[in-house]
Protein backbone atom coordinates (compact mmCIF):
# COMPACT_ATOMS: atom_id res chain seq x y z
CA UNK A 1 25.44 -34.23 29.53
CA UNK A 2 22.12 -35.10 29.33
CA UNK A 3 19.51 -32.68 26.63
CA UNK A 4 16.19 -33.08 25.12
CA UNK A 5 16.06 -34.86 22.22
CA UNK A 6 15.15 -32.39 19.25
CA UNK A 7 12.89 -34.25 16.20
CA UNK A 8 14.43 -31.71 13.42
CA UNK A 9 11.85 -33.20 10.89
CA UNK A 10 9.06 -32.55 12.78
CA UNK A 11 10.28 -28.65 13.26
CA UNK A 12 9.72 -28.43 9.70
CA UNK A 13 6.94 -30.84 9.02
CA UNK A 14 8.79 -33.24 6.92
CA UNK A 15 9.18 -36.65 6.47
CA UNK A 16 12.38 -38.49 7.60
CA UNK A 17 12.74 -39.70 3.93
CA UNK A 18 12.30 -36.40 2.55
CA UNK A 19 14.44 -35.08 -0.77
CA UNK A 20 16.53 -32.29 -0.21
CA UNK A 21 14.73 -30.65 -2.39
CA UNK A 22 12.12 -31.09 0.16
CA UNK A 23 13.63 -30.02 2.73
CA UNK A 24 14.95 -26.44 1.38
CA UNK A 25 11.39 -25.69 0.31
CA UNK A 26 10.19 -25.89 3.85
CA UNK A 27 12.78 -24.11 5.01
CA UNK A 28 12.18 -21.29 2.83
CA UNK A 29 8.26 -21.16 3.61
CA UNK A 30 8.60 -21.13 7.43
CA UNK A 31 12.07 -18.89 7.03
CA UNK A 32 9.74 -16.37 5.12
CA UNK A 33 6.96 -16.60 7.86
CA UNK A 34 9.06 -16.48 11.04
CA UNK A 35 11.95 -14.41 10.25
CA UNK A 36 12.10 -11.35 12.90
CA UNK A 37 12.56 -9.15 9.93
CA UNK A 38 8.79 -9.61 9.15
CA UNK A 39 7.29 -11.01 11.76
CA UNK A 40 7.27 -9.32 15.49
CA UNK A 41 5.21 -11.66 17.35
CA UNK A 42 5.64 -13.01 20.49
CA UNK A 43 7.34 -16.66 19.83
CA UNK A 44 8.73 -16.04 15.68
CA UNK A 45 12.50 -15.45 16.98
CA UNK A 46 12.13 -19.11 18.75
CA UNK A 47 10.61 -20.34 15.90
CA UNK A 48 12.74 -19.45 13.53
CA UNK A 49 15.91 -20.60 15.55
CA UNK A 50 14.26 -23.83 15.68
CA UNK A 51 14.02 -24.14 12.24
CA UNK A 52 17.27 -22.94 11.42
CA UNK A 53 19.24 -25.19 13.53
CA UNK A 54 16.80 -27.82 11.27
CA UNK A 55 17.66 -26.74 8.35
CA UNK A 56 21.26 -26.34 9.36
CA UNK A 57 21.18 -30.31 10.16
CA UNK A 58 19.18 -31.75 7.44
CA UNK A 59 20.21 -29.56 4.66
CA UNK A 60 23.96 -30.76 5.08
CA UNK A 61 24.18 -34.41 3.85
CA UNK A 62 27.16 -35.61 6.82
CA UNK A 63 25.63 -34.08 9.42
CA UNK A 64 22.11 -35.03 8.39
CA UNK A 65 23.82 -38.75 8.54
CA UNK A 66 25.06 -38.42 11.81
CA UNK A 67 21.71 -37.27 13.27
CA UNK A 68 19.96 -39.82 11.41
CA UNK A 69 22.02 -42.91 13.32
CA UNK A 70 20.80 -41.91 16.68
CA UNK A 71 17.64 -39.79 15.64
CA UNK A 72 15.61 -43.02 14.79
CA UNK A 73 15.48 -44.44 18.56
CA UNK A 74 13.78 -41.37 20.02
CA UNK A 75 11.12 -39.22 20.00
CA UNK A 76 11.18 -34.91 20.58
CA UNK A 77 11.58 -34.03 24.00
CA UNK A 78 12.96 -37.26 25.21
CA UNK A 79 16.57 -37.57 27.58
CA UNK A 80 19.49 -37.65 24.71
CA UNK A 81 22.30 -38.66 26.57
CA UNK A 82 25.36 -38.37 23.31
CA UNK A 83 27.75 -41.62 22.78
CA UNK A 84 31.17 -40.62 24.43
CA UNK A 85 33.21 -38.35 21.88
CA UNK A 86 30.17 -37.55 19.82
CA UNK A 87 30.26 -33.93 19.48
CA UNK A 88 33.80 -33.71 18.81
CA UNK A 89 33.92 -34.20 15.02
CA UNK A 90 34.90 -31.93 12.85
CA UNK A 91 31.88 -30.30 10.61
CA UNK A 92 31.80 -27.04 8.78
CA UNK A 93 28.86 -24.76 9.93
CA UNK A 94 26.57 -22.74 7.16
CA UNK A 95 24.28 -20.47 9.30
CA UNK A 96 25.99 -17.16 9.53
CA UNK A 97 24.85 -15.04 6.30
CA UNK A 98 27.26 -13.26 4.20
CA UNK A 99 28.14 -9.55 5.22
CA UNK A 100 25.47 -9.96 8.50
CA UNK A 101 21.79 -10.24 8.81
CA UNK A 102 19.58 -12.45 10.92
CA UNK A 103 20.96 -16.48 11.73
CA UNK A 104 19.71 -18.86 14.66
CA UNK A 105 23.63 -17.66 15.92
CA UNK A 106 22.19 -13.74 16.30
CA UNK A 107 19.80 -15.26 18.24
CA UNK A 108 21.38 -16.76 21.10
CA UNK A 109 22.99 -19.40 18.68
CA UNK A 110 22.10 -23.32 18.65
CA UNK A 111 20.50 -25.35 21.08
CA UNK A 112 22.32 -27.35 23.68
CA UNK A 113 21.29 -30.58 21.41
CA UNK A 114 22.89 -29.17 18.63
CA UNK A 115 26.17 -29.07 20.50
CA UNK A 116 26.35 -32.15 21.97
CA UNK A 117 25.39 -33.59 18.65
CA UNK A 118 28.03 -31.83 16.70
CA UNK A 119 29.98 -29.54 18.84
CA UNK A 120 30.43 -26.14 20.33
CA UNK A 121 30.87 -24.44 16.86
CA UNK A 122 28.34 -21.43 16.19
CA UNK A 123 27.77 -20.88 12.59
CA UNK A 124 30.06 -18.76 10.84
CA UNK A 125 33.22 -20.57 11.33
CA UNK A 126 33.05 -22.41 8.03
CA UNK A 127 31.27 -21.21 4.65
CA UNK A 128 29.91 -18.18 4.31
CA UNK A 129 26.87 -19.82 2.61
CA UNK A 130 23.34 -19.28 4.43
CA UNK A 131 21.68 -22.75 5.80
CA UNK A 132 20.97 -25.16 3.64
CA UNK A 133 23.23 -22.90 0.58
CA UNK A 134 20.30 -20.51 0.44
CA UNK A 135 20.80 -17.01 -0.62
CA UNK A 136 22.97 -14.91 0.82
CA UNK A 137 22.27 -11.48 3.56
CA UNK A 138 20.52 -10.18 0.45
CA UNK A 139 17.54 -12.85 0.81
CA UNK A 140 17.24 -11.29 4.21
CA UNK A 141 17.82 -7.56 3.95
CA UNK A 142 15.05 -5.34 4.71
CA UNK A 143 13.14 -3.80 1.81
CA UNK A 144 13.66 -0.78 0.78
CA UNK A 145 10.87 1.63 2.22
CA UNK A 146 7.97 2.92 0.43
CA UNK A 147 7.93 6.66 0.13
CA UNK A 148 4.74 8.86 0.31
CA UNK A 149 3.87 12.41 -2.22
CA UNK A 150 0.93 14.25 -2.83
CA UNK A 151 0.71 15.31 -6.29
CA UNK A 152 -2.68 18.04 -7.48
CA UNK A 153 -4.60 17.58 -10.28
CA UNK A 154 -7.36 19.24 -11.93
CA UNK A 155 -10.94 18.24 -12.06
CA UNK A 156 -10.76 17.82 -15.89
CA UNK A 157 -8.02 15.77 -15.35
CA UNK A 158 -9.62 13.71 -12.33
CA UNK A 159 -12.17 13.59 -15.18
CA UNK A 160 -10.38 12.03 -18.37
CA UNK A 161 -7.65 10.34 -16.70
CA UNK A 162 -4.51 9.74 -18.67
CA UNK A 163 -0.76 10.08 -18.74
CA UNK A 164 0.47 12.89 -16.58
CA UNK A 165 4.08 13.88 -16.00
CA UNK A 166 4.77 14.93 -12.74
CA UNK A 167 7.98 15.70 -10.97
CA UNK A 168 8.93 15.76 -7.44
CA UNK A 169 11.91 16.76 -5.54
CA UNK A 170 13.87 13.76 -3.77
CA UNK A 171 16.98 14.06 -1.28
CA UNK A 172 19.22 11.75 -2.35
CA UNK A 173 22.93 10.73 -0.25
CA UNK A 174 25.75 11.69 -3.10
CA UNK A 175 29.14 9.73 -2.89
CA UNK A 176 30.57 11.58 0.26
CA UNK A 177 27.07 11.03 1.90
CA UNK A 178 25.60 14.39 1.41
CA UNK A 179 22.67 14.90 1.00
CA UNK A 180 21.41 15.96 -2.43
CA UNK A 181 18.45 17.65 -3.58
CA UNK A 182 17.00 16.51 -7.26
CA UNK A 183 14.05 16.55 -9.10
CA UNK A 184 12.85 13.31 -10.70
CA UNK A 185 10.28 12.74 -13.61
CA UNK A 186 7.66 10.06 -13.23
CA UNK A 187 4.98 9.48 -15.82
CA UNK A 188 1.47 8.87 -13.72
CA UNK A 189 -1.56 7.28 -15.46
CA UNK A 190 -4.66 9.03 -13.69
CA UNK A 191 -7.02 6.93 -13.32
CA UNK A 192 -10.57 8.13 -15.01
CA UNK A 193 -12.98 9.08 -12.12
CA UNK A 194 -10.21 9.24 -9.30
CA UNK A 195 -11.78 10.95 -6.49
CA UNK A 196 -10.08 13.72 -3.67
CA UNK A 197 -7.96 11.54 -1.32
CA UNK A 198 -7.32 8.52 -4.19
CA UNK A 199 -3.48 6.69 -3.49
CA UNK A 200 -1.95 5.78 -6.82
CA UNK A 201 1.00 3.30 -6.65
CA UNK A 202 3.91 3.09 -8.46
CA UNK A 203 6.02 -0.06 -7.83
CA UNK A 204 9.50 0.13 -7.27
CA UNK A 205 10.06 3.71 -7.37
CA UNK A 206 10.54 3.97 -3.20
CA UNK A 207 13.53 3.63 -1.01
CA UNK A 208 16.01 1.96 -2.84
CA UNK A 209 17.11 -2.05 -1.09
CA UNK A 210 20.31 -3.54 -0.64
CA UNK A 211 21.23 -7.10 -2.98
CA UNK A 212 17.82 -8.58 -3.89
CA UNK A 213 15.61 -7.23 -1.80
CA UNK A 214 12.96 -5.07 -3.91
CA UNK A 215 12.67 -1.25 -3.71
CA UNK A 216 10.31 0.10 -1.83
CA UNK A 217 7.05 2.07 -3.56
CA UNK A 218 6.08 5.44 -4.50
CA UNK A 219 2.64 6.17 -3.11
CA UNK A 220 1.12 9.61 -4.46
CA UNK A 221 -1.73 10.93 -2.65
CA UNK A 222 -4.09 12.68 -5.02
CA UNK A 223 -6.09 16.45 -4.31
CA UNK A 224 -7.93 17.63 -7.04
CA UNK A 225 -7.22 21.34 -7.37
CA UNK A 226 -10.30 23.87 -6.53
CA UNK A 227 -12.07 24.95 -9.47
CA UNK A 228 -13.85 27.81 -10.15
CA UNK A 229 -17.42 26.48 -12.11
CA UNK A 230 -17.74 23.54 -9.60
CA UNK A 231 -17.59 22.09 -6.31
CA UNK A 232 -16.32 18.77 -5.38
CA UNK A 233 -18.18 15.98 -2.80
CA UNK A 234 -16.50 12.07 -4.13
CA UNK A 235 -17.76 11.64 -7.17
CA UNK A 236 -20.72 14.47 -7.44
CA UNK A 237 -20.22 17.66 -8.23
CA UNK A 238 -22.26 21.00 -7.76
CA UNK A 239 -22.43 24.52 -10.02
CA UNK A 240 -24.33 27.33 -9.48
CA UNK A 241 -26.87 28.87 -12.03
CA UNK A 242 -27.66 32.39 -12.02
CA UNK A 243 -31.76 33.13 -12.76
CA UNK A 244 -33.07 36.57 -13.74
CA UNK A 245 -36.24 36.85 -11.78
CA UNK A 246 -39.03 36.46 -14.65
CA UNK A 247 -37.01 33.18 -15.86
CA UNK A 248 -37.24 31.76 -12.06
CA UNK A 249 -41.10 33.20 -12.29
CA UNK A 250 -41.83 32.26 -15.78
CA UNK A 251 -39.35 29.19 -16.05
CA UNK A 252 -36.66 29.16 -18.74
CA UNK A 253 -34.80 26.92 -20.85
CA UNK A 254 -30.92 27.67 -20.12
CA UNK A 255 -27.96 26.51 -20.56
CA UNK A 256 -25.37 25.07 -17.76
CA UNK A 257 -22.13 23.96 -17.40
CA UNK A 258 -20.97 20.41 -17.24
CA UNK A 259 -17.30 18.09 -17.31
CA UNK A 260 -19.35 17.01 -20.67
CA UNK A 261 -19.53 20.63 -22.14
CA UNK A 262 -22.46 22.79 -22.03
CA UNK A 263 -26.24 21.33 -21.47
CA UNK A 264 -29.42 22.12 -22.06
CA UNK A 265 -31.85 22.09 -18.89
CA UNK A 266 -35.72 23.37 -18.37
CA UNK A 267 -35.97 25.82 -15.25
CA UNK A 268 -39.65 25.20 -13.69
CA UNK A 269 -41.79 27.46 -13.35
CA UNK A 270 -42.21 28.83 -9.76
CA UNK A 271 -38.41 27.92 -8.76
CA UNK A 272 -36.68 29.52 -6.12
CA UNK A 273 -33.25 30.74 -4.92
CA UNK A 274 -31.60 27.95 -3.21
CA UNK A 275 -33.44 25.40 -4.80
CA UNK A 276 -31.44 22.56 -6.60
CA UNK A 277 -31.87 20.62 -9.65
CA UNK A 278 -30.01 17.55 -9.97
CA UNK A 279 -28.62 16.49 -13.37
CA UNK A 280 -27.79 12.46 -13.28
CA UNK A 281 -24.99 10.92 -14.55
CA UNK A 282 -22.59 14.25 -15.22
CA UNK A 283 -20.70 13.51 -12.11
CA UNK A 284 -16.82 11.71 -12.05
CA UNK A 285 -17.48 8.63 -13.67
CA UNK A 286 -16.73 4.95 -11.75
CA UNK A 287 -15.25 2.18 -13.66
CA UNK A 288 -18.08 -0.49 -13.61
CA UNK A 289 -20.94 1.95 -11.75
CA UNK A 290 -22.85 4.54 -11.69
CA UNK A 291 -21.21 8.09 -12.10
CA UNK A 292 -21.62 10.45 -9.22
CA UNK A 293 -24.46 13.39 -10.17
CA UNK A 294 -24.33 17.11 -10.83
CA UNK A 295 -25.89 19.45 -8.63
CA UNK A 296 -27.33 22.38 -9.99
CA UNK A 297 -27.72 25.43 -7.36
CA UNK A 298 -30.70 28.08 -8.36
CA UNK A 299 -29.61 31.70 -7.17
CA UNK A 300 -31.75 34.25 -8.27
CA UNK A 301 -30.24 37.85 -8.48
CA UNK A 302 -31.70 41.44 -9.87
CA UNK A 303 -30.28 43.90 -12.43
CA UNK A 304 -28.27 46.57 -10.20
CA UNK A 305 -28.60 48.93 -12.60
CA UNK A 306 -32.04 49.27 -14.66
CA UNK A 307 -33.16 51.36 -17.49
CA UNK A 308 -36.28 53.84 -17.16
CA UNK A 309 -38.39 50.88 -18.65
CA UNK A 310 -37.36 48.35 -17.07
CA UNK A 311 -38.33 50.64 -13.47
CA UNK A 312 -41.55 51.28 -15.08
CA UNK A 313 -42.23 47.84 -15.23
CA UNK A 314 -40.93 46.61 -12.18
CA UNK A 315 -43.25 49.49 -10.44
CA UNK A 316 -46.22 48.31 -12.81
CA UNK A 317 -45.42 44.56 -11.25
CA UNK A 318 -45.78 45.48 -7.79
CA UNK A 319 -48.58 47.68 -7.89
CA UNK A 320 -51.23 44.85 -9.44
CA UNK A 321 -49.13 41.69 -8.18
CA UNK A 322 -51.14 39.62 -4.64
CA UNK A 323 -47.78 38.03 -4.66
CA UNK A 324 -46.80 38.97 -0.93
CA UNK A 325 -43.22 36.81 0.12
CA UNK A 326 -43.78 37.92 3.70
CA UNK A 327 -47.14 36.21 3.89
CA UNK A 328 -47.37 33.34 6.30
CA UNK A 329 -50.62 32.30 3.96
């Protein structure tokens, strides 16, 4: 039988007098790149047969021998025509993890060149090691999946940030399988400033992984809660401020509203309803910038309900006031 001759140092970019030590640390970076757990492009499953059936034969120091005595008088891709008898001695094969998972034998197992060099034996009929004695079907298990919850907060909060304790219900398989509702307890640190929309992540509290692999993460999507002085736009904010009509006429010092506590702001003269006065600064604050604004609203409104005076004088107004709204001039 005639095969291609396969350069097993070149698949992963080694050195022919490389150190073991060498040898599993390539391994383990191409492994990590090309293994179709994590990596679903066209060409990875090849790939990381390739370097598998590598690892498989330089990682074991017998076989590594064998392939060294005939490897030196060829090059990759040239005829390999096997001395008589060649692949018929006995080896023990590593590649078949522990309990399942991914091996260059799920994939169609090893190449022709592999078998005439050492035999017909897929991995799995010796140790239950991985290649090369690396890790077991843990190293390759899925992680466990991240899980996604939207948690409310209020603007104050949004505002301070903190610790917060929230708790959220879970569905959880009990011993028979069933599934289980419970409620679990996290403790959240709000981030000062956090904005409608912001993800918080907490590591490791996801989907749970089997052996090594890490948990998967708990990703809380965050809505600020309406409240009932302000309105919410990222980081700025907006309030409303009532004006009797002599303070919107005359202008006024008043008082309004903010995350702060109350401040002191000059009305001019001559405002209108609808008009806005912004107030700098008294926003959500932004670690390392400049905190969104406040938005003041002017709405102007008139006493419903007015004493005899107080008619007396609005009748006195309009008989000697020019002031005409209606006036195009």
């Amino acid at each position: 039988m005639s095969v291609k001759f396969k350069d097993y140092y070149e698949s992963l970019g080694v050195p022919r007098g490389a150190s073991p030590e060498d040898i599993k640390k390539a391994y383990r970076k191409l492994a990590r790149k090309y293994h179709p757990d994590v990596n679903k492009n066209p060409g990875a499953e090849a790939r990381f047969k390739e370097i598998s059936e590598a690892n498989e034969v330089l990682s074991d120091p017998a076989k590594r021998n064998r392939y060294d005595q005939v490897g030196a008088d060829y090059q990759a891709g040239q005829d390999f025509r096997p001395p008589p008898g060649y692949g018929n001695a006995p080896f023990e094969f590593q590649g078949q993890p522990r309990g399942g998972g991914f091996s260059a034998h799920d994939l169609n197992g090893f190449s022709d060149f592999f078998e005439a060099m050492f035999g017909g034996a897929f991995p799995g009929q010796g140790s239950n090691a991985t290649p090369g004695g690396w890790g077991a079907q843990e190293d390759w298990a899925p992680a466990g999946q991240d899980h996604e919850a939207s948690i409310s907060i209020t603007l104050e909060e949004a505002y301070r940030g903190g610790p917060k304790d929230i708790h959220l219900q879970t569905a959880e398989p009990d011993a028979r399988g069933r599934r289980q509702t419970h409620t679990r307890t996290y403790q959240v640190k709000i981030p000062s400033g956090i904005t409608e929309g912001s993800r918080i992540r907490l590591a490791g509290q996801g989907a749970p992984a089997s052996g090594r692999r890490p948990a998967g993460d708990l990703y809380l999507t965050v809505h600020i809660a309406p409240h009932p002085a302000f309105k919410i736009s990222g980081r700025d904010l907006e309030t409303e401020l009532l004006l009797a009509p002599w303070e919107a006429a005359l202008g006024a010092k008043v008082t309004v509203a903010t995350l702060e506590g109350p401040a002191s702001i000059t009305v001019p003269s001559g405002t209108e309803s609808g008009q806005r006065l912004r107030l700098r600064g008294k926003g959500l604050p932004q670690k390392g910038l400049e905190p969104g604004d406040l938005t003041v609203l002017i709405r102007i409104v008139v006493p419903k309900r007015m004493t005899v005076r107080e008619r007396e004088l609005f009748q006195e107004l309009a008989k000697v006031s020019t002031f005409s709204p209606r006036s195009k001039s």
